[in-house]
PDB file of N, CA and C in Angstrom:
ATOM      1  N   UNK A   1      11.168  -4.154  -1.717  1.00  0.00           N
ATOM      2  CA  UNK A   1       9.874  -4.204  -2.372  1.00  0.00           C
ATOM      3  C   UNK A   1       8.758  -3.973  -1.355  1.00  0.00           C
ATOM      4  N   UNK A   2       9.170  -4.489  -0.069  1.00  0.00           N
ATOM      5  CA  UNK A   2       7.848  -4.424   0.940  1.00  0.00           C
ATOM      6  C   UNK A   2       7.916  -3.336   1.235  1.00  0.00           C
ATOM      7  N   UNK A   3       8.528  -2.176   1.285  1.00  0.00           N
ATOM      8  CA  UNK A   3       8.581  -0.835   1.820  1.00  0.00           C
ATOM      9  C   UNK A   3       7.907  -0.144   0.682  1.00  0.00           C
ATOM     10  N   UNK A   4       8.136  -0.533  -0.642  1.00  0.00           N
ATOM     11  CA  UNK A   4       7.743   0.320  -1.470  1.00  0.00           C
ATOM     12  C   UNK A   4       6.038   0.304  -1.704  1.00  0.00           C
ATOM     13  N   UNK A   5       6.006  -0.730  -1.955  1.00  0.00           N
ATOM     14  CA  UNK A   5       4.568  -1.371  -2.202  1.00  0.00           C
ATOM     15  C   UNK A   5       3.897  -1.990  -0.937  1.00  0.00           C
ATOM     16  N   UNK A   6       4.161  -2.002   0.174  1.00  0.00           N
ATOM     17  CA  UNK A   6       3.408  -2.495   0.808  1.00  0.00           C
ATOM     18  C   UNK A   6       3.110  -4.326   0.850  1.00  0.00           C
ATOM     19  N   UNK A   7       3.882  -4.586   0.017  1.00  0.00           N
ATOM     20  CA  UNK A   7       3.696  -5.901   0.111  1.00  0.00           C
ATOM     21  C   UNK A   7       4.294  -6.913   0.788  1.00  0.00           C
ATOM     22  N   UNK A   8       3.220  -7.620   1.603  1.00  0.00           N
ATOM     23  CA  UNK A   8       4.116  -8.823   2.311  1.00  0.00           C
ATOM     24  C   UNK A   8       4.705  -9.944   1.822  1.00  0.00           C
ATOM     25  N   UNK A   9       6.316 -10.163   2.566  1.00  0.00           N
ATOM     26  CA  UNK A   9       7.105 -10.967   1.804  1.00  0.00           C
ATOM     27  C   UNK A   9       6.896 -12.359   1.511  1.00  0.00           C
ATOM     28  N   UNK A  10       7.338 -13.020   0.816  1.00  0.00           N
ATOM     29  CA  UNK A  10       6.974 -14.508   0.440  1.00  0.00           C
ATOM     30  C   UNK A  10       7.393 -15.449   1.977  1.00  0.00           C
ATOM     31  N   UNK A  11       6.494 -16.163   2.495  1.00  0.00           N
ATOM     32  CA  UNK A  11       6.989 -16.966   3.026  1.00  0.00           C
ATOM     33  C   UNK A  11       7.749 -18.039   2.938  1.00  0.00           C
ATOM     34  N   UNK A  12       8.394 -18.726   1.859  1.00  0.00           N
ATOM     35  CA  UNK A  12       9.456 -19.383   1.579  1.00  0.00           C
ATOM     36  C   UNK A  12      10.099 -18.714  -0.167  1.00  0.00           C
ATOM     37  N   UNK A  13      11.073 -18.025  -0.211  1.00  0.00           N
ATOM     38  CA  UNK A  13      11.231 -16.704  -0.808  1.00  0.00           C
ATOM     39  C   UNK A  13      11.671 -17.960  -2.531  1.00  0.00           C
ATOM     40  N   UNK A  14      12.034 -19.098  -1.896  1.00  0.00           N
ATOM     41  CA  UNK A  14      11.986 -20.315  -3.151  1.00  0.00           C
ATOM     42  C   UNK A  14      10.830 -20.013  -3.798  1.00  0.00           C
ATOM     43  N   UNK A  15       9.947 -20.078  -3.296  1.00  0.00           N
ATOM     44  CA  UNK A  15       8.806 -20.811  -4.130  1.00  0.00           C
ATOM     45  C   UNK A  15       7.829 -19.470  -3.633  1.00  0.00           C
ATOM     46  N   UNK A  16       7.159 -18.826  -4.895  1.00  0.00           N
ATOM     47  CA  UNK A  16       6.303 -17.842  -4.441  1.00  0.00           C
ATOM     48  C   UNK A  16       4.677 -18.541  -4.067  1.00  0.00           C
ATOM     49  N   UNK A  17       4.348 -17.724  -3.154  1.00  0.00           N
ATOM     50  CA  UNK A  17       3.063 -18.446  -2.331  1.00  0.00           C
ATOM     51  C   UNK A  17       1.983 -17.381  -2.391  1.00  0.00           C
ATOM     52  N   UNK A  18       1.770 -16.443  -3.309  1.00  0.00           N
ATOM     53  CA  UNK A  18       1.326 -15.352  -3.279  1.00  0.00           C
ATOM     54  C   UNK A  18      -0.030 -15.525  -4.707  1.00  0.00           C
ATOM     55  N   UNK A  19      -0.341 -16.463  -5.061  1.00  0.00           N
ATOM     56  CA  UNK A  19      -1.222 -16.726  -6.413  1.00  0.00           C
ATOM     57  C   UNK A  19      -2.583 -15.865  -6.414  1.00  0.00           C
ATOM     58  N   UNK A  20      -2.766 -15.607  -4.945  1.00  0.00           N
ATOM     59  CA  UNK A  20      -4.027 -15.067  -4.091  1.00  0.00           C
ATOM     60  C   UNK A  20      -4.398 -13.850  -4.965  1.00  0.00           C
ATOM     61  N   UNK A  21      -3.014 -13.209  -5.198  1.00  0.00           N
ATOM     62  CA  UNK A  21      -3.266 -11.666  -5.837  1.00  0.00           C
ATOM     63  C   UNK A  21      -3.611 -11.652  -7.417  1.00  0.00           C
ATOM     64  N   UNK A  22      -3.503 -13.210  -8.289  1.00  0.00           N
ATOM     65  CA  UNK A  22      -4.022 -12.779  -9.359  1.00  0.00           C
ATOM     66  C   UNK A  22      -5.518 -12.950  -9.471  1.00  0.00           C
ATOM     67  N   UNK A  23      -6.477 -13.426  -8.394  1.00  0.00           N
ATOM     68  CA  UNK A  23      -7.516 -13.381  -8.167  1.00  0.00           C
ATOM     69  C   UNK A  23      -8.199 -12.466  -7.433  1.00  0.00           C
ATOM     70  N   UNK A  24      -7.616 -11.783  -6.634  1.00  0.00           N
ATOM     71  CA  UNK A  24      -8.023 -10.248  -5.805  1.00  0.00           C
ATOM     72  C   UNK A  24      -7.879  -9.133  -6.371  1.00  0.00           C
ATOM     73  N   UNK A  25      -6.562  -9.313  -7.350  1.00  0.00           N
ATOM     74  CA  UNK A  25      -6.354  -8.234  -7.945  1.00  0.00           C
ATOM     75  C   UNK A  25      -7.564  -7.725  -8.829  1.00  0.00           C
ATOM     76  N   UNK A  26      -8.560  -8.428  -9.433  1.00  0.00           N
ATOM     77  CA  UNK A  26      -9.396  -8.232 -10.169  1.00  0.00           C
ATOM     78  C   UNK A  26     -10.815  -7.373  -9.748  1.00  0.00           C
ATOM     79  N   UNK A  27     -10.625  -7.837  -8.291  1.00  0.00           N
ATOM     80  CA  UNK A  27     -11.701  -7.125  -7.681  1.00  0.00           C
ATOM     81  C   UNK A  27     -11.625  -5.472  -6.978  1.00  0.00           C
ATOM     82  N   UNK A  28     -10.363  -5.003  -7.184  1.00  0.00           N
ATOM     83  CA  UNK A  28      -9.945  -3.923  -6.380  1.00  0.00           C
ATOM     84  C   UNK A  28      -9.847  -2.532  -7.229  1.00  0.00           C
ATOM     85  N   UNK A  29     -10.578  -2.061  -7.420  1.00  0.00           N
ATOM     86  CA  UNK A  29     -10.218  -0.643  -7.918  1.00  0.00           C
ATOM     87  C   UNK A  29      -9.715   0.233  -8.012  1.00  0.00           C
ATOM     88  N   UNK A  30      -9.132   1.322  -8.856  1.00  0.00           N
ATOM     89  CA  UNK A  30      -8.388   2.519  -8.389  1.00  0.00           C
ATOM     90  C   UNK A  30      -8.852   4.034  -7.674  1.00  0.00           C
ATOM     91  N   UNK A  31      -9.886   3.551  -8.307  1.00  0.00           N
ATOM     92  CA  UNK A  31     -11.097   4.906  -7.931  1.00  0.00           C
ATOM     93  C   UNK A  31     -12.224   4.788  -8.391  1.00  0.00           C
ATOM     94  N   UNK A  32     -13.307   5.604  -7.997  1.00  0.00           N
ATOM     95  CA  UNK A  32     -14.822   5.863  -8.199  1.00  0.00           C
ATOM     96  C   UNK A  32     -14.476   5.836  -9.468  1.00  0.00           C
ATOM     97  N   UNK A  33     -13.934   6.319 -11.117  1.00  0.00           N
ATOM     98  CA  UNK A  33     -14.335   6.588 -11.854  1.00  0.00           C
ATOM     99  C   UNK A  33     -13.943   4.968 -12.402  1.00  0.00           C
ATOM    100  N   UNK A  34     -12.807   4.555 -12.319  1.00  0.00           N
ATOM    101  CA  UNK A  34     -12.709   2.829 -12.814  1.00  0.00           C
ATOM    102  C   UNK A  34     -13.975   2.361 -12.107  1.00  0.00           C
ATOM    103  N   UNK A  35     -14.141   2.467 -11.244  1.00  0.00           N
ATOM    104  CA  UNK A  35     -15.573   1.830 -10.543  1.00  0.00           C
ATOM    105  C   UNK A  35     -16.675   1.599 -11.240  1.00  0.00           C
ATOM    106  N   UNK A  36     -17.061   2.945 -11.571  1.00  0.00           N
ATOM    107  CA  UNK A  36     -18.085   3.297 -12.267  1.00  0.00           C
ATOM    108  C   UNK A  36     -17.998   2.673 -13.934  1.00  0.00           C
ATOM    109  N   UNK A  37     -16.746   2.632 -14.433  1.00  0.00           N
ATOM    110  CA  UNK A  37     -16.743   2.106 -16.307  1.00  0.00           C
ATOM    111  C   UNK A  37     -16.616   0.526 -16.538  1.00  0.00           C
ATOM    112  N   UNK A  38     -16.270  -0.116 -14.941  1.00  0.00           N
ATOM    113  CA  UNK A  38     -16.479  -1.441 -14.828  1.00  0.00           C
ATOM    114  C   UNK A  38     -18.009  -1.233 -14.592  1.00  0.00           C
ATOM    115  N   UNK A  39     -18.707  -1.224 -14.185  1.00  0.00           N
ATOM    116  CA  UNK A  39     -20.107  -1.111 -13.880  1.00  0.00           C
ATOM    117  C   UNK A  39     -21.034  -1.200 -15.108  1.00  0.00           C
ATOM    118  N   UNK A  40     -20.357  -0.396 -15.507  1.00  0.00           N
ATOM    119  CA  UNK A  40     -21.452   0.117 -16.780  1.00  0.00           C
ATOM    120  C   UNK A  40     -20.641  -0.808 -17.586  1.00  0.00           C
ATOM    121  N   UNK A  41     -19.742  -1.386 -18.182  1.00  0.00           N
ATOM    122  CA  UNK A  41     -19.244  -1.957 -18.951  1.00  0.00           C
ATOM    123  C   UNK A  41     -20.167  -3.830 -18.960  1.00  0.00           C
ATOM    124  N   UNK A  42     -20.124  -3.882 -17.756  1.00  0.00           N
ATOM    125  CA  UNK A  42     -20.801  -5.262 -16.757  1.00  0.00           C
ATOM    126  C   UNK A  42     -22.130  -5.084 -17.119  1.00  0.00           C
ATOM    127  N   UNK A  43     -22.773  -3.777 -16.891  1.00  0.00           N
ATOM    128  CA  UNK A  43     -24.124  -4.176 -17.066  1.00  0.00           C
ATOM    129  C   UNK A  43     -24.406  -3.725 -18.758  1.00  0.00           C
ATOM    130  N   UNK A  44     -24.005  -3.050 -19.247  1.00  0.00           N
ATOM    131  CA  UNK A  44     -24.050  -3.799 -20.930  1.00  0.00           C
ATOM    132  C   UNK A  44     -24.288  -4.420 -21.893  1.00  0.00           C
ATOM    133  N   UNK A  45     -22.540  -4.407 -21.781  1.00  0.00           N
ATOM    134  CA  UNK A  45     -21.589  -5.668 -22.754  1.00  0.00           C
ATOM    135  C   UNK A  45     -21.719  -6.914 -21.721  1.00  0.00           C
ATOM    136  N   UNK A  46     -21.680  -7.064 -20.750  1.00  0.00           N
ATOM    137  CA  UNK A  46     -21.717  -8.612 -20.322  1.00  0.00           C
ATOM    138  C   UNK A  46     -22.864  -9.231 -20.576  1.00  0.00           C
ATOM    139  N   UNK A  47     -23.994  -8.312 -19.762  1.00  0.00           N
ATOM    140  CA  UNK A  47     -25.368  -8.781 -19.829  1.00  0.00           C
ATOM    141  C   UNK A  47     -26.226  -9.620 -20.858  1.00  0.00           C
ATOM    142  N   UNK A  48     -25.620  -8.980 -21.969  1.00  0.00           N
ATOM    143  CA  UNK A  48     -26.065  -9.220 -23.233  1.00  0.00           C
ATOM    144  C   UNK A  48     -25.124 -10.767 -23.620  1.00  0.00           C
ATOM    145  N   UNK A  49     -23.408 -11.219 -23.026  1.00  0.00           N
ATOM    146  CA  UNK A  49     -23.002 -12.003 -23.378  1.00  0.00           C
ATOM    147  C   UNK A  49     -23.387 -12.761 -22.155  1.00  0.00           C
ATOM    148  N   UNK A  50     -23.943 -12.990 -21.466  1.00  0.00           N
ATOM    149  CA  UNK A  50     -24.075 -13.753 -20.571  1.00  0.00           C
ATOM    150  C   UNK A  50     -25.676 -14.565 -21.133  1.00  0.00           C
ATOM    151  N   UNK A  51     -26.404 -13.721 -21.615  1.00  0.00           N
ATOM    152  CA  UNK A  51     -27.508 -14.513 -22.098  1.00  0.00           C
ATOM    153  C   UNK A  51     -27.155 -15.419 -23.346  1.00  0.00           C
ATOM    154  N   UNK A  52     -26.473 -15.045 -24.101  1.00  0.00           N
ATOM    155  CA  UNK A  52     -25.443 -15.896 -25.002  1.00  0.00           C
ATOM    156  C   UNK A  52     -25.185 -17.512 -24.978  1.00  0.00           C
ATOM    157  N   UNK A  53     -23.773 -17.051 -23.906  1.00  0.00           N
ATOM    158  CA  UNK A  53     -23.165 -17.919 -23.762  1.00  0.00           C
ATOM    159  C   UNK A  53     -23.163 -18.491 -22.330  1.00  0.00           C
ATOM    160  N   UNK A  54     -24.039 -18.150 -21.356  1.00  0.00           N
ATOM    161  CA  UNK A  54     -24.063 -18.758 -20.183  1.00  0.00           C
ATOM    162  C   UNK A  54     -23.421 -18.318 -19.241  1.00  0.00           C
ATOM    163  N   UNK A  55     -23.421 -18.376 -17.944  1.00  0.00           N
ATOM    164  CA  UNK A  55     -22.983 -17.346 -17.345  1.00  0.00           C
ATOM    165  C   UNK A  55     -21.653 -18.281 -16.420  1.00  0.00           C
ATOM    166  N   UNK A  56     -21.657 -19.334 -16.847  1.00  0.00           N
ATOM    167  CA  UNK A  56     -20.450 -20.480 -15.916  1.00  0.00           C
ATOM    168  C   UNK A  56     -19.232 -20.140 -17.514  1.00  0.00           C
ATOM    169  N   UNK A  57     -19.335 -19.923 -18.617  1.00  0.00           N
ATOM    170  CA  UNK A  57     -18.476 -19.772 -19.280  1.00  0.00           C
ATOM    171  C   UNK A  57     -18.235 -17.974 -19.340  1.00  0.00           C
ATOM    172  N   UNK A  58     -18.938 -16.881 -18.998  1.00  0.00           N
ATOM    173  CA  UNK A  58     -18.282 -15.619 -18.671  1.00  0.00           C
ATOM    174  C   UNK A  58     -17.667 -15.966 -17.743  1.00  0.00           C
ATOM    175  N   UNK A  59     -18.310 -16.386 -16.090  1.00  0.00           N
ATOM    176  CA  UNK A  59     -17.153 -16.783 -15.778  1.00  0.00           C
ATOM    177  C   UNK A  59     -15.718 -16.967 -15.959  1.00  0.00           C
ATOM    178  N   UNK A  60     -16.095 -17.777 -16.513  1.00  0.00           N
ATOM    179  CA  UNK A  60     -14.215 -18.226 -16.558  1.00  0.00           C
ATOM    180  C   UNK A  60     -13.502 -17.390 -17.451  1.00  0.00           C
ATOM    181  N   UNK A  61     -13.978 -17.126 -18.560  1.00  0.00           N
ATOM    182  CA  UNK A  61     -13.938 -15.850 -19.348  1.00  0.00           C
ATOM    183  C   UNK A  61     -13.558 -14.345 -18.551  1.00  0.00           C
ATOM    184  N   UNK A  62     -14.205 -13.862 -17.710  1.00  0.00           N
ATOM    185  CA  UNK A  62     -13.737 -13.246 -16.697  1.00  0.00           C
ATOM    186  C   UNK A  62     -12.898 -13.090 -15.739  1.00  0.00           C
ATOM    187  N   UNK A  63     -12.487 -14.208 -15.380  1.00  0.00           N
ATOM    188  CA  UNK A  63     -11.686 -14.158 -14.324  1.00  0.00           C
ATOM    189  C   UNK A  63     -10.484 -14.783 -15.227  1.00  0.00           C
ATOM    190  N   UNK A  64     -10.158 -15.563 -16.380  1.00  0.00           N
ATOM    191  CA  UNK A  64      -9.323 -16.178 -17.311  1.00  0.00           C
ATOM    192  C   UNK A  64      -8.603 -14.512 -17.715  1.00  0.00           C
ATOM    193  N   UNK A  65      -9.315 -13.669 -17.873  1.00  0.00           N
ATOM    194  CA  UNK A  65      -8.576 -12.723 -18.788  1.00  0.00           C
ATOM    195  C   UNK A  65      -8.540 -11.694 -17.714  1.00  0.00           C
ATOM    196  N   UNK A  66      -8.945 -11.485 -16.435  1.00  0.00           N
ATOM    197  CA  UNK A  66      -8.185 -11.003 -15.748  1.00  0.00           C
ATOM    198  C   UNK A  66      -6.624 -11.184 -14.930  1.00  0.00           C
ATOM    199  N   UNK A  67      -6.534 -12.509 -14.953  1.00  0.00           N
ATOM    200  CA  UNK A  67      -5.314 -12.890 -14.742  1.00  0.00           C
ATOM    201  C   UNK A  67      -4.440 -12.875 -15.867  1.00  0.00           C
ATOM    202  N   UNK A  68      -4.860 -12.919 -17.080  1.00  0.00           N
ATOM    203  CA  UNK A  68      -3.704 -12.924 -18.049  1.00  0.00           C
ATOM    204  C   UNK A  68      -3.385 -11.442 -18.202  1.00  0.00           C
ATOM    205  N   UNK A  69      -4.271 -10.451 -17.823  1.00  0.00           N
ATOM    206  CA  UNK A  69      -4.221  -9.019 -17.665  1.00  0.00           C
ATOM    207  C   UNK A  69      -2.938  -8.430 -16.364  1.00  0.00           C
ATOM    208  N   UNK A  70      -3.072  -9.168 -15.313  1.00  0.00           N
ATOM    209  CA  UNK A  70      -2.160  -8.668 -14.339  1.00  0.00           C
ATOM    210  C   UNK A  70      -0.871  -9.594 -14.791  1.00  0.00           C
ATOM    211  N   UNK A  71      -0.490 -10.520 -15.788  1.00  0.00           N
ATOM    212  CA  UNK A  71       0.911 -10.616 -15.830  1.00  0.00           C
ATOM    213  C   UNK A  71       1.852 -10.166 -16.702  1.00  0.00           C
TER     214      UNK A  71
END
């Protein structure tokens, strides 16, 4: 797997120690054009729900459904 992907191995291969990536993963892009439709999507559709509902519940809202997205 580490050859393929680049990824470094678990340090105790029991118990995965790696949780880091469902929170980074969210921030990393594939390219300028995902770049750009998160952007515009953010300044929007969020903008408008953030005056809503507050911006400590997008939050979690945000980062809640990005992790349920990477599993």
């Amino acid at each position: 797997m580490s050859a393929m992907c680049g990824m470094a191995p678990f340090a105790h291969p029991d118990v995965p120690d790696q949780g880091y990536r469902l929170f980074v993963s969210q921030f990393i892009h594939s390219g300028m054009l995902d770049l750009l439709l998160t952007v515009v999507l953010q300044v929007t559709v969020m903008r408008d729900l953030e005056k809503l509902i507050g911006w400590i519940r997008i939050s979690i809202i945000y980062l809640f459904t990005g992790m349920v997205r990477k599993l």
